[in-house]
C-alpha atoms as a PDB file:
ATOM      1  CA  UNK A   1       0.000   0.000   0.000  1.00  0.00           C
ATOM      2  CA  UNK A   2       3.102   2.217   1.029  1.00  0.00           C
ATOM      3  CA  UNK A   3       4.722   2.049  -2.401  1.00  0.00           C
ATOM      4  CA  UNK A   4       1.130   2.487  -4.332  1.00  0.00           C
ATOM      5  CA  UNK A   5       0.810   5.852  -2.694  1.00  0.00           C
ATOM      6  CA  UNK A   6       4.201   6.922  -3.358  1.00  0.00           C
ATOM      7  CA  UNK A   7       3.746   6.131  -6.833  1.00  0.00           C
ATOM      8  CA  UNK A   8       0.600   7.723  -7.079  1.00  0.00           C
ATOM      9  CA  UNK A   9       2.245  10.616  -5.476  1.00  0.00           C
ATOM     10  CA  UNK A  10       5.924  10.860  -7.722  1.00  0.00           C
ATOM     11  CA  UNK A  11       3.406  10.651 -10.571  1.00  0.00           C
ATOM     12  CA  UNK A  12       1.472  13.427  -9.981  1.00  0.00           C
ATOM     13  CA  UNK A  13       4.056  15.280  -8.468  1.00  0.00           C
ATOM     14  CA  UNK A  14       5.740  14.860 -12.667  1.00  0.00           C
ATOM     15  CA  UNK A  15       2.180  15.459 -14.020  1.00  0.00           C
ATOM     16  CA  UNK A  16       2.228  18.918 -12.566  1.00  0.00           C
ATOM     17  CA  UNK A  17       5.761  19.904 -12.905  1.00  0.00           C
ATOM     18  CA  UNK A  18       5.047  18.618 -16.797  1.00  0.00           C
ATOM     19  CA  UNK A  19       1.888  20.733 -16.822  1.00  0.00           C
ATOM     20  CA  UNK A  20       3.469  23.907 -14.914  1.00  0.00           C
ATOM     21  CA  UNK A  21       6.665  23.980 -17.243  1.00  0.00           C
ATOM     22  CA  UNK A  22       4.459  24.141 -20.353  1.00  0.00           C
ATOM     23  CA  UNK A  23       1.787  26.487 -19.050  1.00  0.00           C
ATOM     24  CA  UNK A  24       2.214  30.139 -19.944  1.00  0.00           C
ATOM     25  CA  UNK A  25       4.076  32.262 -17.606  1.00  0.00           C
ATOM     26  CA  UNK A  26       1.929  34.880 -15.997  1.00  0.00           C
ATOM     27  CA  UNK A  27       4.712  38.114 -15.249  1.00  0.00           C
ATOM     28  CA  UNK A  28       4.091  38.499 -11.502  1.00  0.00           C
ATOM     29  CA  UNK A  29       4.489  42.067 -10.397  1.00  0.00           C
ATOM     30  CA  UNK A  30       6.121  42.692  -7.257  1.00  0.00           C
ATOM     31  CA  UNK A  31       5.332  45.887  -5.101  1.00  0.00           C
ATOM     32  CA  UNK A  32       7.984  47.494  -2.963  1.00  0.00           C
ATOM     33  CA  UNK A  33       8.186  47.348   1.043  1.00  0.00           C
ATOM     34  CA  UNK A  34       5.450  50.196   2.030  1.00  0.00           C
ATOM     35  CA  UNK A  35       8.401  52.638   3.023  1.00  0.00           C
ATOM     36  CA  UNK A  36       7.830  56.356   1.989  1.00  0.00           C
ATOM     37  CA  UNK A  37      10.794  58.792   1.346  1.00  0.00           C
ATOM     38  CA  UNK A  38      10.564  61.919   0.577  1.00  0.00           C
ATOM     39  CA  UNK A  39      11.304  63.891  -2.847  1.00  0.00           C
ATOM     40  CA  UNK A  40      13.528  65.827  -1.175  1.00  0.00           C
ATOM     41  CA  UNK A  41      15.283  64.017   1.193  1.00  0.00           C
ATOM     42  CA  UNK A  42      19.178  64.108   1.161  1.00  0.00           C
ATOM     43  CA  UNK A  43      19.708  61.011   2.186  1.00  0.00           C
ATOM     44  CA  UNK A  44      18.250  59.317  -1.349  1.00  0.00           C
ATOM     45  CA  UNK A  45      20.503  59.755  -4.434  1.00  0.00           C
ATOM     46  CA  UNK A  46      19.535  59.334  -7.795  1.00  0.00           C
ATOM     47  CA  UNK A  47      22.759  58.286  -9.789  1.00  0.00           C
ATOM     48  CA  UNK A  48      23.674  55.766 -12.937  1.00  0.00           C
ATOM     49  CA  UNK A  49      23.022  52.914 -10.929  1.00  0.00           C
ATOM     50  CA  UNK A  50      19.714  53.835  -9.885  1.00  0.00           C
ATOM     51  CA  UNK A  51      18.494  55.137  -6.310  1.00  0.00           C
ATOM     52  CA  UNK A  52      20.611  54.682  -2.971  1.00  0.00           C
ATOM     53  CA  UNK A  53      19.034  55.238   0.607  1.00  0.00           C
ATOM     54  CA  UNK A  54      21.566  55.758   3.017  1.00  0.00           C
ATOM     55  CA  UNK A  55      24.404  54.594   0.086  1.00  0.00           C
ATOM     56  CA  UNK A  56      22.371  51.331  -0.349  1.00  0.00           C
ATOM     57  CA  UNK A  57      19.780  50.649  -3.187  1.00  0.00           C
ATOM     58  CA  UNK A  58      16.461  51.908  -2.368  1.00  0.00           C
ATOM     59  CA  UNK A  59      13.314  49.771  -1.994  1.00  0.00           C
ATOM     60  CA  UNK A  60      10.226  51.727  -1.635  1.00  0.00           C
ATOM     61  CA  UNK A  61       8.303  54.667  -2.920  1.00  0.00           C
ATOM     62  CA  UNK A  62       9.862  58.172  -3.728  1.00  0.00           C
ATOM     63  CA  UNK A  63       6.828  60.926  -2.851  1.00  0.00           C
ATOM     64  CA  UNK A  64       6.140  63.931  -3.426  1.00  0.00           C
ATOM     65  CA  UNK A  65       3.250  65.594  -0.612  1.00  0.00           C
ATOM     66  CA  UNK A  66       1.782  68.928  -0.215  1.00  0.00           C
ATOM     67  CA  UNK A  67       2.062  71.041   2.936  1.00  0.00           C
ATOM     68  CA  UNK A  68      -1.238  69.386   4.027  1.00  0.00           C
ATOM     69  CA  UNK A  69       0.570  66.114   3.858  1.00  0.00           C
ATOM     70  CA  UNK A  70      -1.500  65.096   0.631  1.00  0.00           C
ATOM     71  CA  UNK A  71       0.602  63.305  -1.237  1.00  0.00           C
ATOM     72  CA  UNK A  72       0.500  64.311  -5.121  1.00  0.00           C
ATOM     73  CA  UNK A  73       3.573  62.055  -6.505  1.00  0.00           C
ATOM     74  CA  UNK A  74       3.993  58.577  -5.771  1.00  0.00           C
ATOM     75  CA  UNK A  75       7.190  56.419  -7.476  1.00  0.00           C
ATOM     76  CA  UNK A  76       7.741  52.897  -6.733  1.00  0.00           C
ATOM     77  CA  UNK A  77      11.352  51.940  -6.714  1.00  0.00           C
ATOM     78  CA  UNK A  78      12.919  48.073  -6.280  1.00  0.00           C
ATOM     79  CA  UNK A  79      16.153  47.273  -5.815  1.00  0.00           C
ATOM     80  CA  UNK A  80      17.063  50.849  -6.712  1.00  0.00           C
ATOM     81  CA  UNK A  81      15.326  51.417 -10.080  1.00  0.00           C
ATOM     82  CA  UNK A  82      11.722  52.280 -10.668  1.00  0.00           C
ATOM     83  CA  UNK A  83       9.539  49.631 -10.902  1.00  0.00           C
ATOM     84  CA  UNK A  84       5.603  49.435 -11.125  1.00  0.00           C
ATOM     85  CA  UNK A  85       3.276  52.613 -11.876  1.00  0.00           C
ATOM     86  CA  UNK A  86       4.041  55.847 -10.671  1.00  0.00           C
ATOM     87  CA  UNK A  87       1.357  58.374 -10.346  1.00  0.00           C
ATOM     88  CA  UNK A  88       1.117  61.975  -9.633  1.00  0.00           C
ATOM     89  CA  UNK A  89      -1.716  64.079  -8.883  1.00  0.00           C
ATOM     90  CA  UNK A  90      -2.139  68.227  -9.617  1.00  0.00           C
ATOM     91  CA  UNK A  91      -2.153  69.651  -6.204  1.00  0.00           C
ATOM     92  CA  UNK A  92      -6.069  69.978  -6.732  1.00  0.00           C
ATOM     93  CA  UNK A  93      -6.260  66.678  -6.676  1.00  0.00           C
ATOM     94  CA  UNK A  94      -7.313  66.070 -10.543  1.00  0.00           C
ATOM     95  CA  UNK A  95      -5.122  63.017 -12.240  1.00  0.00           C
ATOM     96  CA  UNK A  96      -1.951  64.418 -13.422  1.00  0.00           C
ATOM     97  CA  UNK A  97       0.027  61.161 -14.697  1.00  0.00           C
ATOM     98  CA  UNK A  98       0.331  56.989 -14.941  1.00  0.00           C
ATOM     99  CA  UNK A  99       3.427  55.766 -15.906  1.00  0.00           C
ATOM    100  CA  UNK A 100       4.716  52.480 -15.782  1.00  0.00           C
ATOM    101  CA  UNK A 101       8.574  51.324 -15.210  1.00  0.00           C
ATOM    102  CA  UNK A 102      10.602  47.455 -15.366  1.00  0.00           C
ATOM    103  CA  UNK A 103      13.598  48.161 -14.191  1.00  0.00           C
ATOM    104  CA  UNK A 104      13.990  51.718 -14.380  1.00  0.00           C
ATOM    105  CA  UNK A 105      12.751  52.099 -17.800  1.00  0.00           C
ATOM    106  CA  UNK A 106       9.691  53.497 -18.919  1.00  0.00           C
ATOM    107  CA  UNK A 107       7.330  50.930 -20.626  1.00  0.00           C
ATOM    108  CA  UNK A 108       3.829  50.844 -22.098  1.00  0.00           C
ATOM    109  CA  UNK A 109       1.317  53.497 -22.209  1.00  0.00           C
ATOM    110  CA  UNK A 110       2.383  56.782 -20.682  1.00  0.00           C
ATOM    111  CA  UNK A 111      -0.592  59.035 -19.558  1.00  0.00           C
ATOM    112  CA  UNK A 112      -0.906  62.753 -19.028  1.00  0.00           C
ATOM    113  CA  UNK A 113      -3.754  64.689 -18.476  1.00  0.00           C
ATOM    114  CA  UNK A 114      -4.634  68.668 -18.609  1.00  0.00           C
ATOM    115  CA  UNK A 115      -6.165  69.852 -14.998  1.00  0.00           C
ATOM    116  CA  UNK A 116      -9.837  69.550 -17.032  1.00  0.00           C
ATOM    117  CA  UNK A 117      -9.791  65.672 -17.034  1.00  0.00           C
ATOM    118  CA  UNK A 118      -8.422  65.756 -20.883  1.00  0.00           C
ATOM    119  CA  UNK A 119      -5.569  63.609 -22.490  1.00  0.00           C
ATOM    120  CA  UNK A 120      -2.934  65.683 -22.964  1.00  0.00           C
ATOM    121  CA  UNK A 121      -0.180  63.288 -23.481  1.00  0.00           C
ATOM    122  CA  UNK A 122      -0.371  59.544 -24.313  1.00  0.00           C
ATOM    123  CA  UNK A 123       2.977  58.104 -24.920  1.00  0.00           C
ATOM    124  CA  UNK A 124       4.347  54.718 -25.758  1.00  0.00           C
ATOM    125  CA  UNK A 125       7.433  53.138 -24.777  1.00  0.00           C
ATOM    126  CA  UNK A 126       9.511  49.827 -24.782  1.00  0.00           C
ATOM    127  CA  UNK A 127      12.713  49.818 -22.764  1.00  0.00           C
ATOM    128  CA  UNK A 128      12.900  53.692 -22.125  1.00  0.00           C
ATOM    129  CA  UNK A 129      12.658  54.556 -25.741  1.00  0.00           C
ATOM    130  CA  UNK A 130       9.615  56.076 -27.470  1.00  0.00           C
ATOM    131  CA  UNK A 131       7.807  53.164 -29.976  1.00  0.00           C
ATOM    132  CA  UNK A 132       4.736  53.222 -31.555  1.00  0.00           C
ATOM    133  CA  UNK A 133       2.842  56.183 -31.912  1.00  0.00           C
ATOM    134  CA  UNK A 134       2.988  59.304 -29.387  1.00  0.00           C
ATOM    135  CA  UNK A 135      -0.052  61.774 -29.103  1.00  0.00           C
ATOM    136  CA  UNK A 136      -0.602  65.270 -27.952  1.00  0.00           C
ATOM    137  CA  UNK A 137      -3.701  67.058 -27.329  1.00  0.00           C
ATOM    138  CA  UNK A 138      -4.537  70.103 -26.813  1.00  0.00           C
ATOM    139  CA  UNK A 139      -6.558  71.204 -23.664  1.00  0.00           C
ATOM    140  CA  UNK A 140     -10.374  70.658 -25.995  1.00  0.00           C
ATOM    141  CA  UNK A 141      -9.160  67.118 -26.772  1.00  0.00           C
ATOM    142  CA  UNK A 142      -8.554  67.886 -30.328  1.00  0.00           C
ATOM    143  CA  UNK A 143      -5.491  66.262 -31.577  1.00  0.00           C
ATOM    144  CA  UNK A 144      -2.035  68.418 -31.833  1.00  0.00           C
ATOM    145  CA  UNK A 145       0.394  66.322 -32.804  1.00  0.00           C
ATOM    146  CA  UNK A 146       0.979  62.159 -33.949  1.00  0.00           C
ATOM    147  CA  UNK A 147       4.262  60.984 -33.863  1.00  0.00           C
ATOM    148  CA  UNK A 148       5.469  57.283 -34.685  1.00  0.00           C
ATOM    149  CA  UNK A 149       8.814  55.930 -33.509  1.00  0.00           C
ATOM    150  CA  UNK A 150      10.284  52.791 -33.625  1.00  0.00           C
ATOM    151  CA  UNK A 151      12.715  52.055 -30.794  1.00  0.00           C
ATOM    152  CA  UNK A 152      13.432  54.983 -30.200  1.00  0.00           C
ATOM    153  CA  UNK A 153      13.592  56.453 -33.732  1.00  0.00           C
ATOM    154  CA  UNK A 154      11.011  59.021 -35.478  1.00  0.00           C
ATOM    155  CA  UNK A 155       9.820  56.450 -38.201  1.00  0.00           C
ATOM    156  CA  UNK A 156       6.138  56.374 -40.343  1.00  0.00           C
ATOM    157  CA  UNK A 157       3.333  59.175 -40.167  1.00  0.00           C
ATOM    158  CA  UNK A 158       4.089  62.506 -38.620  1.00  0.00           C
ATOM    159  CA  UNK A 159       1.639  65.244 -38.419  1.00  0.00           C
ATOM    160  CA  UNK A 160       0.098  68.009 -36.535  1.00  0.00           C
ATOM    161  CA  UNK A 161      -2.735  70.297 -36.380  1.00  0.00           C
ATOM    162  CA  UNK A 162      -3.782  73.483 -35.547  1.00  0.00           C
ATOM    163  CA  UNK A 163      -6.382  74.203 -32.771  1.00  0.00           C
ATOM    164  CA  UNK A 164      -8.894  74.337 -35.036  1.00  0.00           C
ATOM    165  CA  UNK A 165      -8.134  70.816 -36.369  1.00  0.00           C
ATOM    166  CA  UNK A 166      -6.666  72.361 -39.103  1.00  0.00           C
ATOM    167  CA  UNK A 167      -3.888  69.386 -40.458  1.00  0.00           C
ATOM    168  CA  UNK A 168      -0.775  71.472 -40.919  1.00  0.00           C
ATOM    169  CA  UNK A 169       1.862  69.249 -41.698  1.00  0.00           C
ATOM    170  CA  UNK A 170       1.476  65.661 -42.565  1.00  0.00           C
ATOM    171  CA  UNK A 171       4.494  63.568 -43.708  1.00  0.00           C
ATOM    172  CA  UNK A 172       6.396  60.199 -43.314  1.00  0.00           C
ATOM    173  CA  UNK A 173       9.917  59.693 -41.840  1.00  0.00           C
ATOM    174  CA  UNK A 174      10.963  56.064 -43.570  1.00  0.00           C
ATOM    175  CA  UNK A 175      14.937  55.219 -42.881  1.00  0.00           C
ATOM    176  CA  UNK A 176      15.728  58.700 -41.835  1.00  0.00           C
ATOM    177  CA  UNK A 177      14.441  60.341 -45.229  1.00  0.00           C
ATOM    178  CA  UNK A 178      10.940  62.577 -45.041  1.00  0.00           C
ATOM    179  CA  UNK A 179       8.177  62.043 -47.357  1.00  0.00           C
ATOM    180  CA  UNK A 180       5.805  64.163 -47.732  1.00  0.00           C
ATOM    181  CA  UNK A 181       4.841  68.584 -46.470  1.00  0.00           C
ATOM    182  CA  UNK A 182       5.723  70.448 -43.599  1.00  0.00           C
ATOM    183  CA  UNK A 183       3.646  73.747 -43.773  1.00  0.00           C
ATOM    184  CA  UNK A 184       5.030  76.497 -41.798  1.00  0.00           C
ATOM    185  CA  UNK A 185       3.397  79.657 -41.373  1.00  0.00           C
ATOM    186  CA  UNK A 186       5.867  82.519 -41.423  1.00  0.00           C
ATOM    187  CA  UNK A 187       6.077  84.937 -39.121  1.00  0.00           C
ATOM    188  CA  UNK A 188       7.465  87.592 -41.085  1.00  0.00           C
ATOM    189  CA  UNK A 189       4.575  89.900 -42.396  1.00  0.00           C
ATOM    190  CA  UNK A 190       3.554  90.349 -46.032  1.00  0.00           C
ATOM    191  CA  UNK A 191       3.710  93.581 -47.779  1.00  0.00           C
ATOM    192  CA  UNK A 192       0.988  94.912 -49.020  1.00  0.00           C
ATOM    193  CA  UNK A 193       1.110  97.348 -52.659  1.00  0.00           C
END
């Protein structure tokens, strides 16, 4: 009976290592240790190697609070390099920015807002460099500008508008050559006869 249940046992013991190996990973986020330093505390330094604490790297979460103790910045920070979504508030408590980090380096969608609840910015990123297309707004919503990058290089559709939605320039970078019109409007006035 003893050696039935042990190989009952070593055989599902394989049966899920078989099973876990060849499942897909799920990325498992870890938070940092609830500790809270301030922006301006001398004691954190910021330097190639990422953030230090007391000259050793910095787990927790760089903030930035009001004189009511609100806080209106919040970074997380692993190992010494920002890690997780940082967020950051206008001091009248509207939504101000999401921004995610892996290892000190700005990934995925990066979101700004104008104090009126509007997109102002929405960035992408892959391992800190711009890629994909980049967005700005103006403070109606209307689109200002579309950018495309990849890794890190202007590359595709470029244009921008007016405030009146007005397309103003509208061109494609491909292998560093541009395709395409910019339309400037000079500021030099015309004479008139």
């Amino acid at each position: 009976m003893y050696i039935n249940l042990m190989k009952r046992l070593m055989v599902a013991g394989l049966l899920l290592i078989v099973f876990a190996c060849n499942s897909p990973k799920k990325q498992i986020r870890i938070l940092p240790p609830d500790i809270n330093v301030l922006n301006f505390d001398t004691a954190l330094k910021r330097n190639d190697n990422g953030y230090f604490y007391h000259g050793k790297p910095f787990s927790g979460y760089l903030i930035q609070q009001e004189k009511d103790g609100r806080v209106v910045y919040k970074l997380p920070i692993i190992n010494g390099w920002e890690n997780g979504l940082a967020l950051a508030l206008y001091n009248t408590g509207e939504k101000l920015l999401e921004r995610y980090f892996e290892q000190g380096k700005a990934e995925g969608l990066f979101k700004q807002w104008w104090p009126n609840g509007n997109y102002r910015y929405l960035f992408n990123y892959k391992n800190g460099q711009f890629n994909g297309t980049q967005t700005v707004f103006f403070p109606n919503s209307k689109v200002r500008q579309k950018s495309n990058y990849q890794t890190g290089n202007v590359e595709g559709l470029q244009q921008n508008w007016d405030s009146t939605g007005q397309l103003i320039s509208n061109y494609t970078i491909k292998n560093n050559k541009l395709y395409g019109v910019i339309s400037v409007k000079s500021c030099i006035p015309s004479a008139t006869h």
